[in-house]
C-alpha atoms as a PDB file:
ATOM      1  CA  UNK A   1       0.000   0.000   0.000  1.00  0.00           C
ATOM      2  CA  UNK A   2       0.937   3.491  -1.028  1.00  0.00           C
ATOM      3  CA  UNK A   3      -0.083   6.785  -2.002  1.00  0.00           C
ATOM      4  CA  UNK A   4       1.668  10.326  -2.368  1.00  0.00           C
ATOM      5  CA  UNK A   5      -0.143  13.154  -0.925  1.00  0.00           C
ATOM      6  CA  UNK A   6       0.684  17.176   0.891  1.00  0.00           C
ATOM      7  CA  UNK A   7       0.225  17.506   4.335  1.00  0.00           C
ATOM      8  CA  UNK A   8       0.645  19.789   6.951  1.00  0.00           C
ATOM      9  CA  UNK A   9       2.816  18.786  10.188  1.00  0.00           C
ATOM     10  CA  UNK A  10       0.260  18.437  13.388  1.00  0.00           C
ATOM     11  CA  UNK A  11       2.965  17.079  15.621  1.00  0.00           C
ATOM     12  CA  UNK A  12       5.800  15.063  15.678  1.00  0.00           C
ATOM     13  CA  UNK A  13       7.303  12.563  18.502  1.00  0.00           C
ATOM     14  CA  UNK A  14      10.663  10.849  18.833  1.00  0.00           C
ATOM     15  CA  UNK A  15      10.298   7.183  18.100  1.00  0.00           C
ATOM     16  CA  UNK A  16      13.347   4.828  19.258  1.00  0.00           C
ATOM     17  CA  UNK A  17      16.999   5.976  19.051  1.00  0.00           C
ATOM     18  CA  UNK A  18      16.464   7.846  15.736  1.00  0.00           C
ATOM     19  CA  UNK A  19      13.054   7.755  14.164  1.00  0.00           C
ATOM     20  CA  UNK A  20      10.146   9.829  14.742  1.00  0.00           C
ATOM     21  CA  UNK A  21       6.364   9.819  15.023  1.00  0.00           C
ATOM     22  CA  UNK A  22       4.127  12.192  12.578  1.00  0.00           C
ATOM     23  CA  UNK A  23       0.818  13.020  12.678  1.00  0.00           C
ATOM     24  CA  UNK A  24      -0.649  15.047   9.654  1.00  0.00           C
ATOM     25  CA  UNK A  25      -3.740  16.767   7.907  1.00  0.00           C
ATOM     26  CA  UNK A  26      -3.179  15.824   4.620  1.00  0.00           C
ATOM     27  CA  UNK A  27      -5.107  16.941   1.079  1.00  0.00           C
ATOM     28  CA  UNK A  28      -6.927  13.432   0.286  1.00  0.00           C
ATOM     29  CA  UNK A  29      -6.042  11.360   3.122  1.00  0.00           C
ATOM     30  CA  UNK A  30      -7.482  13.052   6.023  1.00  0.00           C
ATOM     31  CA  UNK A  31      -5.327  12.765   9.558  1.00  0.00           C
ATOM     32  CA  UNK A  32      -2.542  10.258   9.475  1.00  0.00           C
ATOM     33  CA  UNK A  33       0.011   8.783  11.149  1.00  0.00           C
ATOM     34  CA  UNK A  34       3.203   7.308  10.330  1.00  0.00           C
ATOM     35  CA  UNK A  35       6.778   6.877  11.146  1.00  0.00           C
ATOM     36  CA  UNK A  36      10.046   9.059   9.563  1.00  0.00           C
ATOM     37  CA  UNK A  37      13.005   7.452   9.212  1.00  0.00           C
ATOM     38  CA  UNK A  38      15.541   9.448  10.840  1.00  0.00           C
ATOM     39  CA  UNK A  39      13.059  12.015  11.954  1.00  0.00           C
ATOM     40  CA  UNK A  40      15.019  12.572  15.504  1.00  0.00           C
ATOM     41  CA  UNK A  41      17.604  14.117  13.922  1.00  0.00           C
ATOM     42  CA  UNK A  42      19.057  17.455  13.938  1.00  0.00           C
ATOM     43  CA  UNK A  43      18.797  17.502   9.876  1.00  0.00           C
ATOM     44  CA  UNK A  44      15.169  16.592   9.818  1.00  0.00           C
ATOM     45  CA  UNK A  45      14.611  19.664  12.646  1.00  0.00           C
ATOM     46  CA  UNK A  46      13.294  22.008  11.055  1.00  0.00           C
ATOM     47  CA  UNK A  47      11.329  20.360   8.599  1.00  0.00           C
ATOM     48  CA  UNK A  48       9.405  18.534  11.302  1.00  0.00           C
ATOM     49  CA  UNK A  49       7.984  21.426  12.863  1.00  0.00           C
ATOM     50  CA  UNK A  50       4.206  22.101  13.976  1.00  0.00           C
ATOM     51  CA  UNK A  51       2.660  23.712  10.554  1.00  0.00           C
ATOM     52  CA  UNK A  52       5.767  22.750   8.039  1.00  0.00           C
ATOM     53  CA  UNK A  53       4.296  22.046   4.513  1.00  0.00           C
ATOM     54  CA  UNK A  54       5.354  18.623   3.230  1.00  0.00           C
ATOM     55  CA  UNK A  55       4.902  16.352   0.221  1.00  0.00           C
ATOM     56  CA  UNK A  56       4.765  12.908   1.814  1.00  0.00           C
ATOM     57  CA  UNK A  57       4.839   9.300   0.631  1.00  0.00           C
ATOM     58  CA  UNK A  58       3.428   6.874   2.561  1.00  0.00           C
ATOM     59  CA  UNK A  59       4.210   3.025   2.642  1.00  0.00           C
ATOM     60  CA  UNK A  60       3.156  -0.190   4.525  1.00  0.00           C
ATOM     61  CA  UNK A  61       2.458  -3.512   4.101  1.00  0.00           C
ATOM     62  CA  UNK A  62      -0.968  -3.563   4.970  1.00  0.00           C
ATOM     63  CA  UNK A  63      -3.286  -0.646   5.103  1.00  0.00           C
ATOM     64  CA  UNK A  64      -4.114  -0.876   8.538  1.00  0.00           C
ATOM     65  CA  UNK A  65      -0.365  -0.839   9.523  1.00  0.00           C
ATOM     66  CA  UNK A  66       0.972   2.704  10.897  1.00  0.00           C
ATOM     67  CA  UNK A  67       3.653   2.627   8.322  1.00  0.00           C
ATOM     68  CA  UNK A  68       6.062   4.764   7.340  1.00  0.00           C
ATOM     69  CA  UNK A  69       6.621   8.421   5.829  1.00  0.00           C
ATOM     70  CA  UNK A  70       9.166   9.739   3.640  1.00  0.00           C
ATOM     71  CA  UNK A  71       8.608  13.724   3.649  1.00  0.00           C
ATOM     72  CA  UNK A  72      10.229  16.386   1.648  1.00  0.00           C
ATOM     73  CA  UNK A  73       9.942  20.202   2.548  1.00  0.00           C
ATOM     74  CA  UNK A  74       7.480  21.991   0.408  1.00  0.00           C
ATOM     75  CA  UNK A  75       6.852  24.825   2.945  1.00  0.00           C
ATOM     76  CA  UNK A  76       8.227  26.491   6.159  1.00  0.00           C
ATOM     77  CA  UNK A  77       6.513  28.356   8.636  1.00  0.00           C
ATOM     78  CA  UNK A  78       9.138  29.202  11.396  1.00  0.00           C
ATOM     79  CA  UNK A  79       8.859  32.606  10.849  1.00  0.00           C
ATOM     80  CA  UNK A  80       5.370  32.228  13.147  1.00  0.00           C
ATOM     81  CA  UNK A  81       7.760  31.079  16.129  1.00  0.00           C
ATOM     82  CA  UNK A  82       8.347  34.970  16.483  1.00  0.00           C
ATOM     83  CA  UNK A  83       4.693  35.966  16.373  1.00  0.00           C
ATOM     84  CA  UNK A  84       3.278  34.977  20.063  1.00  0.00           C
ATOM     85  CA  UNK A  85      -0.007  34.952  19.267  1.00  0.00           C
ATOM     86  CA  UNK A  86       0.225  33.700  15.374  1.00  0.00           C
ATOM     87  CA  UNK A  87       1.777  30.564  17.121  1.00  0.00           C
ATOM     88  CA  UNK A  88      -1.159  30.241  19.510  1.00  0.00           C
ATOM     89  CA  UNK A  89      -3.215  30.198  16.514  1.00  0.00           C
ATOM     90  CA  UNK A  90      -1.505  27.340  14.987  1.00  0.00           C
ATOM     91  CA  UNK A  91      -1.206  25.174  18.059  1.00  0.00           C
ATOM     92  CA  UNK A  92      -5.087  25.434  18.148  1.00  0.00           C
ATOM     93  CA  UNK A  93      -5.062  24.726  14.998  1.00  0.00           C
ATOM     94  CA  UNK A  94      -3.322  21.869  15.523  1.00  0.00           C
ATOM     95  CA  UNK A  95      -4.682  20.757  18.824  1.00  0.00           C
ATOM     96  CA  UNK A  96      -7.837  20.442  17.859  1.00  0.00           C
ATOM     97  CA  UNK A  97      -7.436  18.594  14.347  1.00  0.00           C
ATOM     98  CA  UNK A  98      -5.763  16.219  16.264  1.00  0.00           C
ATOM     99  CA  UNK A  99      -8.758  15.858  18.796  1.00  0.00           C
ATOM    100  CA  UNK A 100     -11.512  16.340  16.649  1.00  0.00           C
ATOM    101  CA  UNK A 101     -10.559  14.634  13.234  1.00  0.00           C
ATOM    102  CA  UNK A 102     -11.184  10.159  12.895  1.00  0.00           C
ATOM    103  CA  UNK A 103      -7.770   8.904  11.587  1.00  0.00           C
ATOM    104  CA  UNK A 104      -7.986   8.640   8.182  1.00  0.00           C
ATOM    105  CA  UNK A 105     -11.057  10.278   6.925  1.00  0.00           C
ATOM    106  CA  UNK A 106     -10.519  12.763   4.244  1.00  0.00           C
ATOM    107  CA  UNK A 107     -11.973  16.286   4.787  1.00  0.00           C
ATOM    108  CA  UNK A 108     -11.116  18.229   1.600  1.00  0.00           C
ATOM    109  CA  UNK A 109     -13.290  21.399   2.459  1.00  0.00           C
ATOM    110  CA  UNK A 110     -11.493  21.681   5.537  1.00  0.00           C
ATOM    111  CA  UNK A 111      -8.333  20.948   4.241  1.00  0.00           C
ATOM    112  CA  UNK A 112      -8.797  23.906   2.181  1.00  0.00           C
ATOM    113  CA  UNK A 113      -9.566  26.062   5.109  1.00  0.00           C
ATOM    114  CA  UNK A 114      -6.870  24.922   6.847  1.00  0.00           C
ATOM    115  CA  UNK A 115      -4.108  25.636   4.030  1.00  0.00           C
ATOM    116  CA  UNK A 116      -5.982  29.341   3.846  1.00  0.00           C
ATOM    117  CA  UNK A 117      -5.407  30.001   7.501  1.00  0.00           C
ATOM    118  CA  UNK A 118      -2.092  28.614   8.475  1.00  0.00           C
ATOM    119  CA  UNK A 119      -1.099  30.769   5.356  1.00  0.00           C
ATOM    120  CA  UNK A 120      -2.057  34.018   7.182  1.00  0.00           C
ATOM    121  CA  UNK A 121      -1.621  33.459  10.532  1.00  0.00           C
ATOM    122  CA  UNK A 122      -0.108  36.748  11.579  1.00  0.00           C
ATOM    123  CA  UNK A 123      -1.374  38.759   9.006  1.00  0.00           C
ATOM    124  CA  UNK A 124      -4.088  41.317   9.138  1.00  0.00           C
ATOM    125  CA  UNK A 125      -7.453  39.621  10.154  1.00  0.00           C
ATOM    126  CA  UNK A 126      -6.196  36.307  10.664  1.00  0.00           C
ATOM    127  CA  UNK A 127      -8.319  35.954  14.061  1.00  0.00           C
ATOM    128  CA  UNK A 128     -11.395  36.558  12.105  1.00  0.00           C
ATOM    129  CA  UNK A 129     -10.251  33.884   9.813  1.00  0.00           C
ATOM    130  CA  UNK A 130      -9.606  31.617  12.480  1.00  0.00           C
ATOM    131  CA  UNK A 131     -13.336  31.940  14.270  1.00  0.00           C
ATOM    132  CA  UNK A 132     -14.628  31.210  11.126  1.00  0.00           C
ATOM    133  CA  UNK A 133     -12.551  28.022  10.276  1.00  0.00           C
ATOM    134  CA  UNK A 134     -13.827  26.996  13.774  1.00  0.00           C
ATOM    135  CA  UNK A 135     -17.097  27.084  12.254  1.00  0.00           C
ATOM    136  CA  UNK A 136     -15.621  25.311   9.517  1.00  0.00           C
ATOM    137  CA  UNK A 137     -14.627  22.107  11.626  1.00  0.00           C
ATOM    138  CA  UNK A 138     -17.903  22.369  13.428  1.00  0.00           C
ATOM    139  CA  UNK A 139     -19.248  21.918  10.017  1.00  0.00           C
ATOM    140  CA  UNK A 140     -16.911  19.203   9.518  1.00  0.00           C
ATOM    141  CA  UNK A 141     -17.729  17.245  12.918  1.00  0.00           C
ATOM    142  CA  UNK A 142     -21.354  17.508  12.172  1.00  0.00           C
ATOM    143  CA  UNK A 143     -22.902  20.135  13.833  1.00  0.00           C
ATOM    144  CA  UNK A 144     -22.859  23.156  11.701  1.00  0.00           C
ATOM    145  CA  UNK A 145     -24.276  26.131  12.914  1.00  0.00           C
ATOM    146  CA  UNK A 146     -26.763  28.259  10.458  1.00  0.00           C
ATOM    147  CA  UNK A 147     -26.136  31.446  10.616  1.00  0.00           C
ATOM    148  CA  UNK A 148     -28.010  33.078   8.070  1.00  0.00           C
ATOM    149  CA  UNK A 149     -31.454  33.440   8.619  1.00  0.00           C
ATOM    150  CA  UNK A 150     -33.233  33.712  11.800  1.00  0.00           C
ATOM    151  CA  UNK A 151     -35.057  30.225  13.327  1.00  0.00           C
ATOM    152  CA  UNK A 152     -37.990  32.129  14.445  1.00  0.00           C
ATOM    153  CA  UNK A 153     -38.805  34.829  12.012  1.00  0.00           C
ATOM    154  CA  UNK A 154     -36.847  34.467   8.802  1.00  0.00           C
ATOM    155  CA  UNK A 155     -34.913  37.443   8.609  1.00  0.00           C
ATOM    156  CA  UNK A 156     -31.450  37.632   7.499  1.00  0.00           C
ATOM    157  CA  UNK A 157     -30.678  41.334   8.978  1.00  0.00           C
ATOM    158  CA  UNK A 158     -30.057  41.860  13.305  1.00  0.00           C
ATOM    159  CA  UNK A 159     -28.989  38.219  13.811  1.00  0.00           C
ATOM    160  CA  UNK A 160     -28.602  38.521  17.739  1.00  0.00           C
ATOM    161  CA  UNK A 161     -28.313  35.003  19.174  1.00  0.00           C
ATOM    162  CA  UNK A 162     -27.825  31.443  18.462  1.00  0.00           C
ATOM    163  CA  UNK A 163     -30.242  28.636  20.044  1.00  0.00           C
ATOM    164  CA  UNK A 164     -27.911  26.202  21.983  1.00  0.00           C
ATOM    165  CA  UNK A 165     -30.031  23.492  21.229  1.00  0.00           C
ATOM    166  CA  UNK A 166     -30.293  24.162  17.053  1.00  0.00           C
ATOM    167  CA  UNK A 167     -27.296  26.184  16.508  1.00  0.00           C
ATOM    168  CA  UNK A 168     -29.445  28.458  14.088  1.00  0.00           C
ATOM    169  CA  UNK A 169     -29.313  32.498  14.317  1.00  0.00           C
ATOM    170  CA  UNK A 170     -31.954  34.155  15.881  1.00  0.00           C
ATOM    171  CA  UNK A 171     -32.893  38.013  15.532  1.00  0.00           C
ATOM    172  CA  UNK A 172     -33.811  39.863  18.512  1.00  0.00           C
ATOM    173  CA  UNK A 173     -37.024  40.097  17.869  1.00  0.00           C
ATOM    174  CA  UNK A 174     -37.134  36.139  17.537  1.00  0.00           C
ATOM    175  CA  UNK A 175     -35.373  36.104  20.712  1.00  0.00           C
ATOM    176  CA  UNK A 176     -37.839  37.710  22.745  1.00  0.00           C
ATOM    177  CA  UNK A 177     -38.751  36.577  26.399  1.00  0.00           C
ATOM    178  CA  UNK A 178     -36.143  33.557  25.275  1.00  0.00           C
ATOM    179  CA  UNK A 179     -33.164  35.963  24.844  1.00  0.00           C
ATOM    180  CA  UNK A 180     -31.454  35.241  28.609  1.00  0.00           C
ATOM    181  CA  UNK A 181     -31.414  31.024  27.376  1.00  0.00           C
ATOM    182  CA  UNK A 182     -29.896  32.129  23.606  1.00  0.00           C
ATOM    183  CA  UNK A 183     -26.076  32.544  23.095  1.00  0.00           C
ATOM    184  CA  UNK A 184     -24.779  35.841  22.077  1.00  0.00           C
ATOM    185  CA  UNK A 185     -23.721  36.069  18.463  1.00  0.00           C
ATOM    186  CA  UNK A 186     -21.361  38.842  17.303  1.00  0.00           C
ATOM    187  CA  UNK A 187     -22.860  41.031  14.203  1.00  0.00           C
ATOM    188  CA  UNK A 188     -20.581  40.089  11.380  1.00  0.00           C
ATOM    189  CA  UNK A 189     -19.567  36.730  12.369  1.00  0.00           C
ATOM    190  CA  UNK A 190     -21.820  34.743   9.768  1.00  0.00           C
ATOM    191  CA  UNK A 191     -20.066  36.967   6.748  1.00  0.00           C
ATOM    192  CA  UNK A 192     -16.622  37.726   5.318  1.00  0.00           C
ATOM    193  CA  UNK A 193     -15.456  40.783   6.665  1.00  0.00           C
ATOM    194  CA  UNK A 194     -12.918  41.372   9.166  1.00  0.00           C
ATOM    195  CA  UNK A 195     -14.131  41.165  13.105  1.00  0.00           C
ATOM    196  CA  UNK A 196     -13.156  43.123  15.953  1.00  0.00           C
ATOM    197  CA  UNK A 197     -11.277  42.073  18.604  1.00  0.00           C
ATOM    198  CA  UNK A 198     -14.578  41.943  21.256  1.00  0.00           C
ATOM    199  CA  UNK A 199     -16.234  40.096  18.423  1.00  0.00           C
ATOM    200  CA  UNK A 200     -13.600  37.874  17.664  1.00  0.00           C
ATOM    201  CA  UNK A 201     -13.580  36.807  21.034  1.00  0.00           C
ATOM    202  CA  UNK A 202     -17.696  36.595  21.397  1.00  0.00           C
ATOM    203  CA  UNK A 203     -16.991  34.184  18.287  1.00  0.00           C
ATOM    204  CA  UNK A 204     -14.826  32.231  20.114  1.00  0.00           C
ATOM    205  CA  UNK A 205     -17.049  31.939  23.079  1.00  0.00           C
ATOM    206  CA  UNK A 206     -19.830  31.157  20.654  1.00  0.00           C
ATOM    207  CA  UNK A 207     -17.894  28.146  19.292  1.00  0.00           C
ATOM    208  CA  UNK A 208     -16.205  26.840  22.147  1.00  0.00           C
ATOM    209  CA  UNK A 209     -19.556  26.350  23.652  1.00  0.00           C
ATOM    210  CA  UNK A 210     -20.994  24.075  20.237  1.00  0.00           C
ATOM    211  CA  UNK A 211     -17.263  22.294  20.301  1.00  0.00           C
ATOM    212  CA  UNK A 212     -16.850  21.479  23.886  1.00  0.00           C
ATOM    213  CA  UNK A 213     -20.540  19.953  23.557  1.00  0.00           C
ATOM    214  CA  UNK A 214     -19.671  18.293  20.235  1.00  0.00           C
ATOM    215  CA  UNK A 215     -16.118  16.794  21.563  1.00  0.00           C
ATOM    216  CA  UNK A 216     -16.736  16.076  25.133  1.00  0.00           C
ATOM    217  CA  UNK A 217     -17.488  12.021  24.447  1.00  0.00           C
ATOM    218  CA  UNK A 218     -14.540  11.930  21.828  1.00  0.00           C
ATOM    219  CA  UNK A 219     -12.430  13.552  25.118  1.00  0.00           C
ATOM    220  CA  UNK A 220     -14.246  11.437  27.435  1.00  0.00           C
ATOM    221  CA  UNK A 221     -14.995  14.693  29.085  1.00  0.00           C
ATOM    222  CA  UNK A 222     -12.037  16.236  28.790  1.00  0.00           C
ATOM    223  CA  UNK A 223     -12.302  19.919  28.150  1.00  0.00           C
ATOM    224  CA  UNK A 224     -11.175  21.518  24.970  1.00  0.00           C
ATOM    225  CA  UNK A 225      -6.985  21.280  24.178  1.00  0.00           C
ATOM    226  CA  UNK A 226      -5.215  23.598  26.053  1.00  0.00           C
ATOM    227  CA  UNK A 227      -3.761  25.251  23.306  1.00  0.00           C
ATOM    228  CA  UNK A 228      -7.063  26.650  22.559  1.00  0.00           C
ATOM    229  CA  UNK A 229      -7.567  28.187  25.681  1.00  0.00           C
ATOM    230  CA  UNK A 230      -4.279  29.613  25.473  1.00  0.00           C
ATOM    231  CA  UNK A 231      -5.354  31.743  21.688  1.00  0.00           C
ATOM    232  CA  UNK A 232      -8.470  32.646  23.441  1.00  0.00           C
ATOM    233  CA  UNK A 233      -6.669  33.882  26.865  1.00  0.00           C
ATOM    234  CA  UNK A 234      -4.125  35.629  24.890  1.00  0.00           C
ATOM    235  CA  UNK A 235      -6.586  37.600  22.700  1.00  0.00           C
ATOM    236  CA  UNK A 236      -8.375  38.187  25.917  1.00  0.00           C
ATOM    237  CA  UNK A 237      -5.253  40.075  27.468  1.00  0.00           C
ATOM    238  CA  UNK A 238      -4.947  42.147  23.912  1.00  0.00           C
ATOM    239  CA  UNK A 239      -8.426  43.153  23.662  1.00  0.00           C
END
């Protein structure tokens, strides 16, 4: 068994005296694990690095063996290791791929997201991207929210709140007597543009709440990676 693919590094562990353990979002092949050859090294270094675009092959004998990698460089990313918070965005990024994701399973939409925001991860509205690829692997884990009309009334303008139970927007005149039971949504979030930092972090609120829920009996009620909570504190010191 074998197939060529391009991934993105999740994480990497040593593995014996001079191999290594990778785990990668890849284009076709979903999350995967496999073993590099030599990984441990000082050579392989920086090339094995959280976020480090690779071409990989994989190999094994069977296809339910872990098998093993052979990775070339295709893109670096250690320029985010000076960025604080750009870092923190990728280690969510990471962290919760890794949690979230069945080994294996190919998520092409999300792969896409995933190359878009690890692209501009320090760059001007990257948190807005990243509250929105949240949404993304909500999508993704099945439980998309619907943000673009309201449940009650079907409007598409003053989208207020989101029901906890449906995930769809509600206006405020939806909302009503129910409004103290809804969860806040910020005004932009369901569109393109970029998001303040208050709304980025009512965004993050807003999805932590649907992926703790979601991911809970994955984590066997663990809460959400630390890494996340470490973006989200961080933002919450800057804002």
């Amino acid at each position: 068994m074998d197939w060529r693919d391009e991934g993105i590094l999740l994480s990497m562990r040593p593995h014996g005296e001079s191999s290594a353990i990778i785990e990668v979002m890849t284009a076709e092949h979903g999350r995967h694990i496999g073993v590099v050859r030599g990984g441990a090294s000082r050579r392989m270094a920086a090339m094995l690095q959280p976020g480090s675009g690779l071409v990989l092959d994989w190999r094994a004998r069977l296809d339910d063996h872990i098998g093993s990698f052979t990775v070339e460089p295709l893109k670096s990313r250690a320029h985010l290791l000076a960025d604080r918070l750009a870092l923190a965005g990728l280690m969510a990024v990471c962290a919760l791929l890794h949690e979230a994701l069945p080994e294996r399973e190919p998520h092409p939409e999300l792969w896409r997201r995933t190359l878009g925001l690890v692209d501009v991860l320090g760059q001007e509205g990257w948190t807005s991207d990243y509250v929105r690829w949240e949404l993304c692997l909500l999508e993704e884990i099945g439980f998309g929210l619907d943000l673009s009309v309201c449940a009650v009334t079907g409007a598409v303008e003053g989208l207020a709140y989101v029901s906890p139970k449906s995930g769809r927007a509600v206006t405020a005149a939806g909302a009503g007597d129910w409004a103290d039971r809804l969860l806040p949504m910020p005004a932009g979030l369901g569109g393109l543009g970029l998001l303040g930092p208050d709304a980025v972090l009512a965004g993050l609120r807003l999805t932590g709440f649907f992926l703790d829920r979601e991911l809970r009996p994955v984590l066997h009620e663990r809460p959400l990676p630390e890494a996340r909570s470490r973006l989200v504190d961080l933002l919450s010191r800057r804002a």
